[in-house]
Protein backbone atom coordinates (compact mmCIF):
# COMPACT_ATOMS: atom_id res chain seq x y z
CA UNK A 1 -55.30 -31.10 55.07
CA UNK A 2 -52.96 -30.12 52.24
CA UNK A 3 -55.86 -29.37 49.86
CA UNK A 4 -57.61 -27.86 51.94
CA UNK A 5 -54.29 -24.97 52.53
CA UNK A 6 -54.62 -25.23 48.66
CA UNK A 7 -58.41 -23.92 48.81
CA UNK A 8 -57.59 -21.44 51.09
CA UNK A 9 -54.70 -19.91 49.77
CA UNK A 10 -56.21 -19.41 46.89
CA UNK A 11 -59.31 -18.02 47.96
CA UNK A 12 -56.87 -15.63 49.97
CA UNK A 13 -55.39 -14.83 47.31
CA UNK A 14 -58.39 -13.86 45.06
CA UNK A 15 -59.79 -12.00 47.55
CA UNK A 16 -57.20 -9.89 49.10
CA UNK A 17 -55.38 -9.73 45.49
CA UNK A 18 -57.38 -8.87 42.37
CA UNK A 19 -60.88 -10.18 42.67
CA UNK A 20 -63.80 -11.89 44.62
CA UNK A 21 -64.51 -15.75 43.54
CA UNK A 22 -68.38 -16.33 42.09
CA UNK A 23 -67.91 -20.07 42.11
CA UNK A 24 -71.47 -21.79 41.37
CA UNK A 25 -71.92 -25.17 40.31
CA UNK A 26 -69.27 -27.45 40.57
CA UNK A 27 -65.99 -26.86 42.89
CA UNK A 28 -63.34 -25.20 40.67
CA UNK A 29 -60.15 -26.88 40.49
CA UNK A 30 -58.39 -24.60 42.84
CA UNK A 31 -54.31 -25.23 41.94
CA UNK A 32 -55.64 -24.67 38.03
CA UNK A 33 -57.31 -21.39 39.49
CA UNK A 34 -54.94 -20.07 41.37
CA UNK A 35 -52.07 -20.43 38.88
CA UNK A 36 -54.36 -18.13 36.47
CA UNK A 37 -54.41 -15.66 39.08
CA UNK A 38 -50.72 -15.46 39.12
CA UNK A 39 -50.91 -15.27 34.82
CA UNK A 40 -53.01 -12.55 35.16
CA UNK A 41 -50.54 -10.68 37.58
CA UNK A 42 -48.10 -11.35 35.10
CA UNK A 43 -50.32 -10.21 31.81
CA UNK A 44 -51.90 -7.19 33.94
CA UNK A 45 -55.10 -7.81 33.34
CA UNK A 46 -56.37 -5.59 35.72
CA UNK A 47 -53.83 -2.68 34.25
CA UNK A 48 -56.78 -2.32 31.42
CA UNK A 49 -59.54 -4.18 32.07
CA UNK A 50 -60.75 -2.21 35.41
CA UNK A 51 -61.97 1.45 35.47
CA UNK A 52 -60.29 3.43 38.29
CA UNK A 53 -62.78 3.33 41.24
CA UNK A 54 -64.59 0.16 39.01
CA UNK A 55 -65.31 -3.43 39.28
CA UNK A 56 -63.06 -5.26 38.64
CA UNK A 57 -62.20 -6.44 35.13
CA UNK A 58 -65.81 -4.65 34.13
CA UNK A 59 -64.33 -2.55 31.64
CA UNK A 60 -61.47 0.52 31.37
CA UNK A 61 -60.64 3.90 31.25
CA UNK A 62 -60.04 5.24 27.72
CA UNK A 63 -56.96 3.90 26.28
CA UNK A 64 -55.66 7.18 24.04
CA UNK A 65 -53.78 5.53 20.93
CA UNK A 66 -52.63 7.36 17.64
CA UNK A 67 -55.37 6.40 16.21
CA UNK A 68 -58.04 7.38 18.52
CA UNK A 69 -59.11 5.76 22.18
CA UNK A 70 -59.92 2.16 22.49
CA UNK A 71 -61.45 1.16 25.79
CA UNK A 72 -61.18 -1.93 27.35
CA UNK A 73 -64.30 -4.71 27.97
CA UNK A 74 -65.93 -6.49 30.14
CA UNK A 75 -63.77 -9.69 30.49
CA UNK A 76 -65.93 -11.08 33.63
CA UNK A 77 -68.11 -14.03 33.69
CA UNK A 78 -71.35 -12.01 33.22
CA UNK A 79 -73.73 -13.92 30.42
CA UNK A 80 -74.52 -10.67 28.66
CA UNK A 81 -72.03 -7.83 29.03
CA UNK A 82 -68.82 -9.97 29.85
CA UNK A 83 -66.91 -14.01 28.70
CA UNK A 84 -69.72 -15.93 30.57
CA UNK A 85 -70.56 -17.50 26.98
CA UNK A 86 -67.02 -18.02 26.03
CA UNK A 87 -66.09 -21.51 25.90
CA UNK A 88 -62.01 -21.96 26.86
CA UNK A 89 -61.08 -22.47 23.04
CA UNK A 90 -62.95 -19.40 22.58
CA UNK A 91 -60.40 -17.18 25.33
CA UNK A 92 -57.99 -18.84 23.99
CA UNK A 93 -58.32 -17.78 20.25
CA UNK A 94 -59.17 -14.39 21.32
CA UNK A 95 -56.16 -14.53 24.09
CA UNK A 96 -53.18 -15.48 21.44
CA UNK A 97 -54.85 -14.67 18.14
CA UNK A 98 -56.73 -11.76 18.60
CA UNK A 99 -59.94 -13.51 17.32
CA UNK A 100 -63.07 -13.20 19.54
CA UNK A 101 -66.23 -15.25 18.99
CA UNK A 102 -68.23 -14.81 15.99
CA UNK A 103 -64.34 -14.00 14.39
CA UNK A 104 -64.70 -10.14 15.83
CA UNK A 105 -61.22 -8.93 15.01
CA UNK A 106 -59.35 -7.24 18.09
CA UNK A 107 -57.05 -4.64 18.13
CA UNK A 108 -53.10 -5.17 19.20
CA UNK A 109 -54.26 -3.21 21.98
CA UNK A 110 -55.61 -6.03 23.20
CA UNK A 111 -51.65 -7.42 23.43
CA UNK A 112 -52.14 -10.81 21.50
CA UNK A 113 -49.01 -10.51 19.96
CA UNK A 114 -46.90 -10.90 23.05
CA UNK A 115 -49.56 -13.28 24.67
CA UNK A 116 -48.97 -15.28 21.44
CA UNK A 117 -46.25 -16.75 23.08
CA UNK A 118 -48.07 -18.38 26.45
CA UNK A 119 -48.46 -21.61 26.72
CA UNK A 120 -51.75 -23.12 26.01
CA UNK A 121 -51.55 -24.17 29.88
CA UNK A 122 -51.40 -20.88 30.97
CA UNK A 123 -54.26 -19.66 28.57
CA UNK A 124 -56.05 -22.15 30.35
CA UNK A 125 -55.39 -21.68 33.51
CA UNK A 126 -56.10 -17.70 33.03
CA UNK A 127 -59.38 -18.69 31.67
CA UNK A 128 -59.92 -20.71 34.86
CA UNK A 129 -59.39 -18.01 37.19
CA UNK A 130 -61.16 -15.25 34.83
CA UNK A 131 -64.55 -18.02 35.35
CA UNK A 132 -63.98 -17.53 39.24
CA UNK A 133 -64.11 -13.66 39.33
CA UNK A 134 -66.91 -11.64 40.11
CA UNK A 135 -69.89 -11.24 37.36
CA UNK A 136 -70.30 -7.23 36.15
CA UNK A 137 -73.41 -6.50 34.49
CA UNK A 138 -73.37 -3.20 32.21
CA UNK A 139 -72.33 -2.91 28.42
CA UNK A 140 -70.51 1.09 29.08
CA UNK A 141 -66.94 -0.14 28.54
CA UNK A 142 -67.69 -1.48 25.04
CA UNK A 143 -67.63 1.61 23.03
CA UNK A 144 -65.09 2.45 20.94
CA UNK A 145 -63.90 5.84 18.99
CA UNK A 146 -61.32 5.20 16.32
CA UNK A 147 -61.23 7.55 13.40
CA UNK A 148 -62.08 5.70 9.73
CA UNK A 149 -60.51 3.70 8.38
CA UNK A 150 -59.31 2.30 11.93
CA UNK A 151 -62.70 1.74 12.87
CA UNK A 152 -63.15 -1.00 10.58
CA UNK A 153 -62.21 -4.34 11.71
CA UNK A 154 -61.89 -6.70 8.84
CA UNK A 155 -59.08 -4.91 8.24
CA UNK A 156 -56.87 -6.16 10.58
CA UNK A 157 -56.59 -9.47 8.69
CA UNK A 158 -54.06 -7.12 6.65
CA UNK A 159 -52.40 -6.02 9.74
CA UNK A 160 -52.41 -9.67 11.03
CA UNK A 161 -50.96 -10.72 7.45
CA UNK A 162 -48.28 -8.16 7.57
CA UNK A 163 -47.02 -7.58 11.47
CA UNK A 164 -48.64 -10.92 13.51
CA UNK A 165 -46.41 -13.82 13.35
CA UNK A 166 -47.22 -15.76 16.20
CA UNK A 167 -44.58 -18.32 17.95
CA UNK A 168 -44.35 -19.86 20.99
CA UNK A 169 -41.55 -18.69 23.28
CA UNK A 170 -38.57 -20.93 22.36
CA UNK A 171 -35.91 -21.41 25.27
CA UNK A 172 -32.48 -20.05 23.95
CA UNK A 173 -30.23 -23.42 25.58
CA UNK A 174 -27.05 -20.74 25.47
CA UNK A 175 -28.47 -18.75 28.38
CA UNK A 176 -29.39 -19.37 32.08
CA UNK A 177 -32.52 -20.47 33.65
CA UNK A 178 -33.09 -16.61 34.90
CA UNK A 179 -32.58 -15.29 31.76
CA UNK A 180 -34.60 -17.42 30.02
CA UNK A 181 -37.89 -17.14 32.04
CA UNK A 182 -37.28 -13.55 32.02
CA UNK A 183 -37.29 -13.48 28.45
CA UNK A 184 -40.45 -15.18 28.71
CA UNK A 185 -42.35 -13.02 30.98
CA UNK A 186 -41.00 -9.44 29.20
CA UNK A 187 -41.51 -10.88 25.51
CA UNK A 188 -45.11 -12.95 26.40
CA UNK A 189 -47.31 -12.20 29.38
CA UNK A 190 -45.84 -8.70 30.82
CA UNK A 191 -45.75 -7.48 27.19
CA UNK A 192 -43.22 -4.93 27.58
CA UNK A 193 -42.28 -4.13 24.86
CA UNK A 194 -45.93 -2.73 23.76
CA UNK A 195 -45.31 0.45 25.62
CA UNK A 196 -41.31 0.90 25.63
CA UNK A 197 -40.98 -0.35 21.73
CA UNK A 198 -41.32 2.46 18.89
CA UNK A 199 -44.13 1.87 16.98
CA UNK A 200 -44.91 1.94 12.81
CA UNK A 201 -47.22 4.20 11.22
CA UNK A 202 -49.77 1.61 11.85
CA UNK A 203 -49.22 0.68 15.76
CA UNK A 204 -46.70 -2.19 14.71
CA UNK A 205 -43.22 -2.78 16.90
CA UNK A 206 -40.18 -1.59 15.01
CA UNK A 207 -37.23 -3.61 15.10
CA UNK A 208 -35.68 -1.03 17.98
CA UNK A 209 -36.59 -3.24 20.48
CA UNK A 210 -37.33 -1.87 24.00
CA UNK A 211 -35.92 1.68 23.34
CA UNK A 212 -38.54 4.12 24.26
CA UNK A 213 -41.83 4.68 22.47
CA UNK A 214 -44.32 7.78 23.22
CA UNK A 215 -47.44 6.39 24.55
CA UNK A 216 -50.90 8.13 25.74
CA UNK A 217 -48.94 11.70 26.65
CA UNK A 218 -45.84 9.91 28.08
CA UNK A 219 -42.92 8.65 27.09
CA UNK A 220 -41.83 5.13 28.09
CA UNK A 221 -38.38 5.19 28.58
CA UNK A 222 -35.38 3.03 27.54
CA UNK A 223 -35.25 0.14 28.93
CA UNK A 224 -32.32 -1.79 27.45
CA UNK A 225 -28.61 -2.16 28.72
CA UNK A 226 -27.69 1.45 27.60
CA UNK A 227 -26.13 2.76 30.66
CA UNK A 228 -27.54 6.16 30.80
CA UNK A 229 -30.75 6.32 28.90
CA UNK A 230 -31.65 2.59 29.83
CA UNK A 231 -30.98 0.04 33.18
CA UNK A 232 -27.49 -0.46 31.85
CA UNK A 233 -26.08 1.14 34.85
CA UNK A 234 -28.47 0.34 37.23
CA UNK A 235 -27.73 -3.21 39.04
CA UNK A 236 -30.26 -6.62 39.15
CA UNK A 237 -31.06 -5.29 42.88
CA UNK A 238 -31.66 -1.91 41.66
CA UNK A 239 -34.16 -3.31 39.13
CA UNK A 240 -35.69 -5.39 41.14
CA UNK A 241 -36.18 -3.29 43.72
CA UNK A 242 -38.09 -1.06 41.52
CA UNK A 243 -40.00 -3.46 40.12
CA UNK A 244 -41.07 -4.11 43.19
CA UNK A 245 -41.64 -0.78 45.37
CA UNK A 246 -41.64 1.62 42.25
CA UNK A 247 -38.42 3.36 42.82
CA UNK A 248 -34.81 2.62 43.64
CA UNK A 249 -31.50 5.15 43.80
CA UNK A 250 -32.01 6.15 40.58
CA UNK A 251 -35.68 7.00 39.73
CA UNK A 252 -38.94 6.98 40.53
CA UNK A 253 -41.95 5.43 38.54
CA UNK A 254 -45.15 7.84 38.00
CA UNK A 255 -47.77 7.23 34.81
CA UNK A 256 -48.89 4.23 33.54
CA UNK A 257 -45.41 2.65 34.69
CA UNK A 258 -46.26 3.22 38.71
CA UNK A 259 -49.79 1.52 37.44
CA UNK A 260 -48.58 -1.14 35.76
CA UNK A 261 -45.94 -1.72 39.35
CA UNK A 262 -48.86 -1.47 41.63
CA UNK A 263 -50.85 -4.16 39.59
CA UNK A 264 -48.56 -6.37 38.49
CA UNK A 265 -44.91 -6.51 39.30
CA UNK A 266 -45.09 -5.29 42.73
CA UNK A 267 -47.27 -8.73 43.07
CA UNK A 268 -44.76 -11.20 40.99
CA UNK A 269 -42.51 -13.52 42.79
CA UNK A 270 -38.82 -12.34 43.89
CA UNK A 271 -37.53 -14.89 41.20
CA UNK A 272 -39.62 -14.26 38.33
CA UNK A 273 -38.67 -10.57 39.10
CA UNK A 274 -34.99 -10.98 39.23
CA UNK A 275 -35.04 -12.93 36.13
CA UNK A 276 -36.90 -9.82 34.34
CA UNK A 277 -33.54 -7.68 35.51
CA UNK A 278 -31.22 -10.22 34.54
CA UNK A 279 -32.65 -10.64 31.31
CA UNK A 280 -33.32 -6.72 30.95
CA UNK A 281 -29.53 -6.58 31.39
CA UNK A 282 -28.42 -8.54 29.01
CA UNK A 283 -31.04 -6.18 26.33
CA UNK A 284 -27.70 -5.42 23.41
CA UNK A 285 -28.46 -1.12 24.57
CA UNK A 286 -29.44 0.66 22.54
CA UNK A 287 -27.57 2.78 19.52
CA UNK A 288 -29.37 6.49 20.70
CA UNK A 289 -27.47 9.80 19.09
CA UNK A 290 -25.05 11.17 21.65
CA UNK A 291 -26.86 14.63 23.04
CA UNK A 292 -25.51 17.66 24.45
CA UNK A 293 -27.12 19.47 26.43
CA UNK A 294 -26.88 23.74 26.59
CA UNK A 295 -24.18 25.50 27.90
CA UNK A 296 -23.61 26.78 31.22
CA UNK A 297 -24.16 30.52 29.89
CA UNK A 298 -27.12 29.66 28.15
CA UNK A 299 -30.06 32.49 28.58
CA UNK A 300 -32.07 29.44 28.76
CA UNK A 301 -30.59 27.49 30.88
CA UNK A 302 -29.53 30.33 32.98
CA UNK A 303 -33.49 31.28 33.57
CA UNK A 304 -34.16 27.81 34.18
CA UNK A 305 -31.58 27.64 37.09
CA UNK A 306 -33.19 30.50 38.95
CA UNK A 307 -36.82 28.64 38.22
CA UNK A 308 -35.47 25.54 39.70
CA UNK A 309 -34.16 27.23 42.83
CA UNK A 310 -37.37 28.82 43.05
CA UNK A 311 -39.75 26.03 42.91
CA UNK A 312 -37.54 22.45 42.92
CA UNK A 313 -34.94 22.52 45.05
CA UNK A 314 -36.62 22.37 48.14
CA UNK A 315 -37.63 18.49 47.40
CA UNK A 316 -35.20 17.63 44.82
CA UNK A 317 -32.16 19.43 46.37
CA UNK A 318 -29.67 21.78 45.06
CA UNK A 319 -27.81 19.64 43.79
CA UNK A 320 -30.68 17.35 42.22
CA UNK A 321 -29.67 14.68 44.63
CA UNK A 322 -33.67 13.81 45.74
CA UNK A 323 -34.45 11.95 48.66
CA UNK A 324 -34.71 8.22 48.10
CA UNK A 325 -38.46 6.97 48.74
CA UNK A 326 -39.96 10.62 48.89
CA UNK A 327 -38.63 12.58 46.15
CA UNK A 328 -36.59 11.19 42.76
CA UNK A 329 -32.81 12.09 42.11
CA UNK A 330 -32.48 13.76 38.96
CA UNK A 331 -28.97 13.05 38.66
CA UNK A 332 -28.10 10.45 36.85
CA UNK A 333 -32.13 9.85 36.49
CA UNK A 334 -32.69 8.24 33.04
CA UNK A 335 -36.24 9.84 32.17
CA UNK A 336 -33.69 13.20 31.74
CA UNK A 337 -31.66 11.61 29.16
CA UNK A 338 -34.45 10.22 27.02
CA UNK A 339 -34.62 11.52 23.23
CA UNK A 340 -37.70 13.12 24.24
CA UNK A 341 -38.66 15.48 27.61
CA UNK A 342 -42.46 14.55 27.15
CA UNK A 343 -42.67 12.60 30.42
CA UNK A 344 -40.67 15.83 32.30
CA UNK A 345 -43.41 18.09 30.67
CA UNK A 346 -45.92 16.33 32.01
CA UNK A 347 -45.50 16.46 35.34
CA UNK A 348 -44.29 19.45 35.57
CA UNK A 349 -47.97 20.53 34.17
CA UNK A 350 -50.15 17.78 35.62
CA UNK A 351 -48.08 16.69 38.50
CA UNK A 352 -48.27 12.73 39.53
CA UNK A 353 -48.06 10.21 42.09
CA UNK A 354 -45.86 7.43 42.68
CA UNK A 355 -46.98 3.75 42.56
CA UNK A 356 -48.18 2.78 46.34
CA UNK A 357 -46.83 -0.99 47.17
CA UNK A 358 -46.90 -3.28 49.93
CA UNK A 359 -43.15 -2.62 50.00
CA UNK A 360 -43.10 1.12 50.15
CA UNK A 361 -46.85 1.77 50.93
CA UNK A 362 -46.37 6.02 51.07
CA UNK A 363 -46.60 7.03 47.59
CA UNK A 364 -44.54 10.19 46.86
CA UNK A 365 -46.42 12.80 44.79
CA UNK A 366 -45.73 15.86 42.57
CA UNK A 367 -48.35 19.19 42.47
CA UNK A 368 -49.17 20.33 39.04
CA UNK A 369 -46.97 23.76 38.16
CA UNK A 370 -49.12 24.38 35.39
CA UNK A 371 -50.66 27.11 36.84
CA UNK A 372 -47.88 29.04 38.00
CA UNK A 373 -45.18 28.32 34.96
CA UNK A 374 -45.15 29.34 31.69
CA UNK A 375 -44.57 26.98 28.74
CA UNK A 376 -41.28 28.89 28.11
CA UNK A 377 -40.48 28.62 31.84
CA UNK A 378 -41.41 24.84 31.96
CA UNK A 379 -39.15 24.57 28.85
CA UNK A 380 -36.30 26.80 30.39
CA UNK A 381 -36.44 24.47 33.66
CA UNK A 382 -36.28 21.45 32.05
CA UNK A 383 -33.70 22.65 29.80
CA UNK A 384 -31.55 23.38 33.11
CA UNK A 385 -32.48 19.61 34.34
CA UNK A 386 -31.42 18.31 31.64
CA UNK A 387 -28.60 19.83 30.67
CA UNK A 388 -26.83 20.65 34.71
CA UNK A 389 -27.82 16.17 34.96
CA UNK A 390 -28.81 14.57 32.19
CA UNK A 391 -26.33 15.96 29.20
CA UNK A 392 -29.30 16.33 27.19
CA UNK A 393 -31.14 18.57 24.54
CA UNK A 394 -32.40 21.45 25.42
CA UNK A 395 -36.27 21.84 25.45
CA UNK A 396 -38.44 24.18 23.37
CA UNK A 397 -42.00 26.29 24.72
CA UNK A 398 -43.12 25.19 21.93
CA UNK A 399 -42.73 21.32 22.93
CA UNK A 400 -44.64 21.99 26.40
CA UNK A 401 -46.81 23.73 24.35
CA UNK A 402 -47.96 20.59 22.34
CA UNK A 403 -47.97 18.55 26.00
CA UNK A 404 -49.91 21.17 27.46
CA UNK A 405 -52.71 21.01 24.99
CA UNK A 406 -52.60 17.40 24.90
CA UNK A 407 -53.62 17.23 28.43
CA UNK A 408 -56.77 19.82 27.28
CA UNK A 409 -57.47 17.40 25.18
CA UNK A 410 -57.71 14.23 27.44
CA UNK A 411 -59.58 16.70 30.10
């Protein structure tokens, strides 16, 4: 009886969670299948490898990266297009050293860096479940577009030689059980810090761990214990409640962030997602310049108030207070205080949706203003935002300028 609740909550899980089983052949071992489920939750697998309205794990969307877009392959069990000829050491090699059969170099897009640090165990237990999923035939998510020299893989053995130094996660014995397995999920699996770390010339994490990177037209925000720009001031409940349902008293997630939620922290475990907040907490904040933002009398700012009261303040209040679950606050709202307004520009041009969870299933959105705003308006808004909430630099046309073409671009 008890292996049989085994069977079926994992087949429960794989079907109502991220994919349909394939089994053929002999019986999978179901406990080793299930657990690689719950590693691909916390890599998010499904965050790259599946095209929106696609199969899943056939293959994603464009991933836009300095050095031109990358897309994501085939990681089902399908003989031809997908892993169906990869043997376990072979995942695993290409899981935590970036090495895929026939020693095809990947890209640090492909995270092995951070997965570097899972245990072998996990590896295979993620190659278990990856076996189980559904088979995708089709070769279309293979190409790739990165300008020369990037296009040439060998030389990643030089990027390997001077940025990969692979480890496995090492316990620190002076901390708490929490902190310690959140350390282990942000710094390994959940690979956090490959969107909110600052990156080299060459796509390489800087030392300034965790605080704020631009990535593919947004900008990942602080996410260490600074208390305005980061989740210093926000509690363990408050994080985890975001974590969770995509917002919380403070903000709201939208972007990749809201996608990365919806696939793979709103599906964690309570525990593993407290420990990410308590271990987020205890981040040393980061050292960011002081801003200030423009005066009260500011022409700028002054323009921007009358724009706001015009076209914001009917969701987001006078007084920037939001709604909680349907529409952000902006006070006290870290994305304002970030170095850069890139994420504000954004939506104000291309609007955006929340992330839609089991816990908070309606998923705010935000229209595009693009058409009706100006770059110098946009700027002249979001230099009131910031400034009236957020104490922080004003913002330049020419700024939502450079977003708004960027979004030409991706169109």
């Amino acid at each position: 009886m008890k292996n049989f609740a085994r069977k079926f909550a994992c087949a429960a899980l794989l079907t109502g969670g991220l994919a349909a089983p394939a089994w053929a052949g002999a019986e999978p071992d179901y406990e080793q299948v299930h657990s690689g489920h719950y590693q691909a939750i916390l890599g998010d697998c499904m965050g790259c490898h599946t095209a929106p309205g696609g199969k899943a794990f056939a293959g994603g969307a464009p991933l836009q990266t300095p050095f031109g877009p990358l897309v994501a392959p085939n990681i089902t069990p399908d003989a031809d297009s997908g892993i169906g000829n990869w043997s376990q050491e072979d995942f695993r090699r290409a899981v935590k050293q970036g090495i895929a059969p026939g020693g095809r170099r990947l890209y640090p897009a492909m995270p092995y860096p951070s997965y570097a640090k899972m245990s072998d165990q996990d590896v295979a237990n993620l190659y278990a479940y990856m076996r189980s999923v559904e088979p995708v035939a089709g070769r279309a998510a293979r190409g790739y577009g990165l300008r020369f020299p990037y296009n040439i893989r060998t030389l990643m053995a030089v990027w390997n030689w001077l940025y990969f130094k692979p480890a496995p996660f090492t316990p620190d014995g002076a901390k708490s059980a929490a902190w310690n397995r959140g350390a282990e999920i942000v710094t390994g699996p959940g690979h956090c810090g490959d969107c909110h770390t600052p990156k080299t010339f060459l796509g390489a994490d800087t030392a300034a761990a965790l605080t704020g990177a631009s990535l593919q037209g947004w900008y990942a925000p602080d996410i260490t214990a600074n208390a305005t720009r980061g989740v210093g001031g926000w509690s363990v409940a408050e994080l985890v409640a975001y974590l969770k349902t995509g917002h919380n008293a403070h903000s709201m997630a939208s972007g990749p962030m809201a996608e990365a939620i919806e696939n793979s922290t709103a599906r964690m475990t309570d525990g593993d997602l407290k420990a990410i907040a308590v271990y987020l907490k205890d981040v040393p904040a980061s050292a960011a310049a002081a801003q200030s933002g423009a005066p009260a009398n500011d022409p700028h700012r002054v323009a921007g108030g009358e724009i706001y009261r015009d076209n914001c303040a009917a969701c987001h209040g006078a007084q920037g207070k939001g709604e909680n679950a349907i529409f952000p606050p902006l006070t006290g709202n870290p994305i304002l205080q970030q170095s850069s307004a890139e994420t504000l520009a954004r939506v104000v041009l291309a609007g955006t949706q929340a992330a839609q969870t089991d816990a908070a299933p309606t998923a705010a959105a935000m229209p595009s203003f693009a058409w009706r705003l100006s770059d110098e308006q946009i700027a002249d808004v979001l230099t009131y935002v910031r400034g009236s909430w957020g104490g922080a630099a004003p913002v330049s046309a020419a700024a939502v300028e450079q977003v708004r073409r960027g979004l030409r671009r991706r169109d």
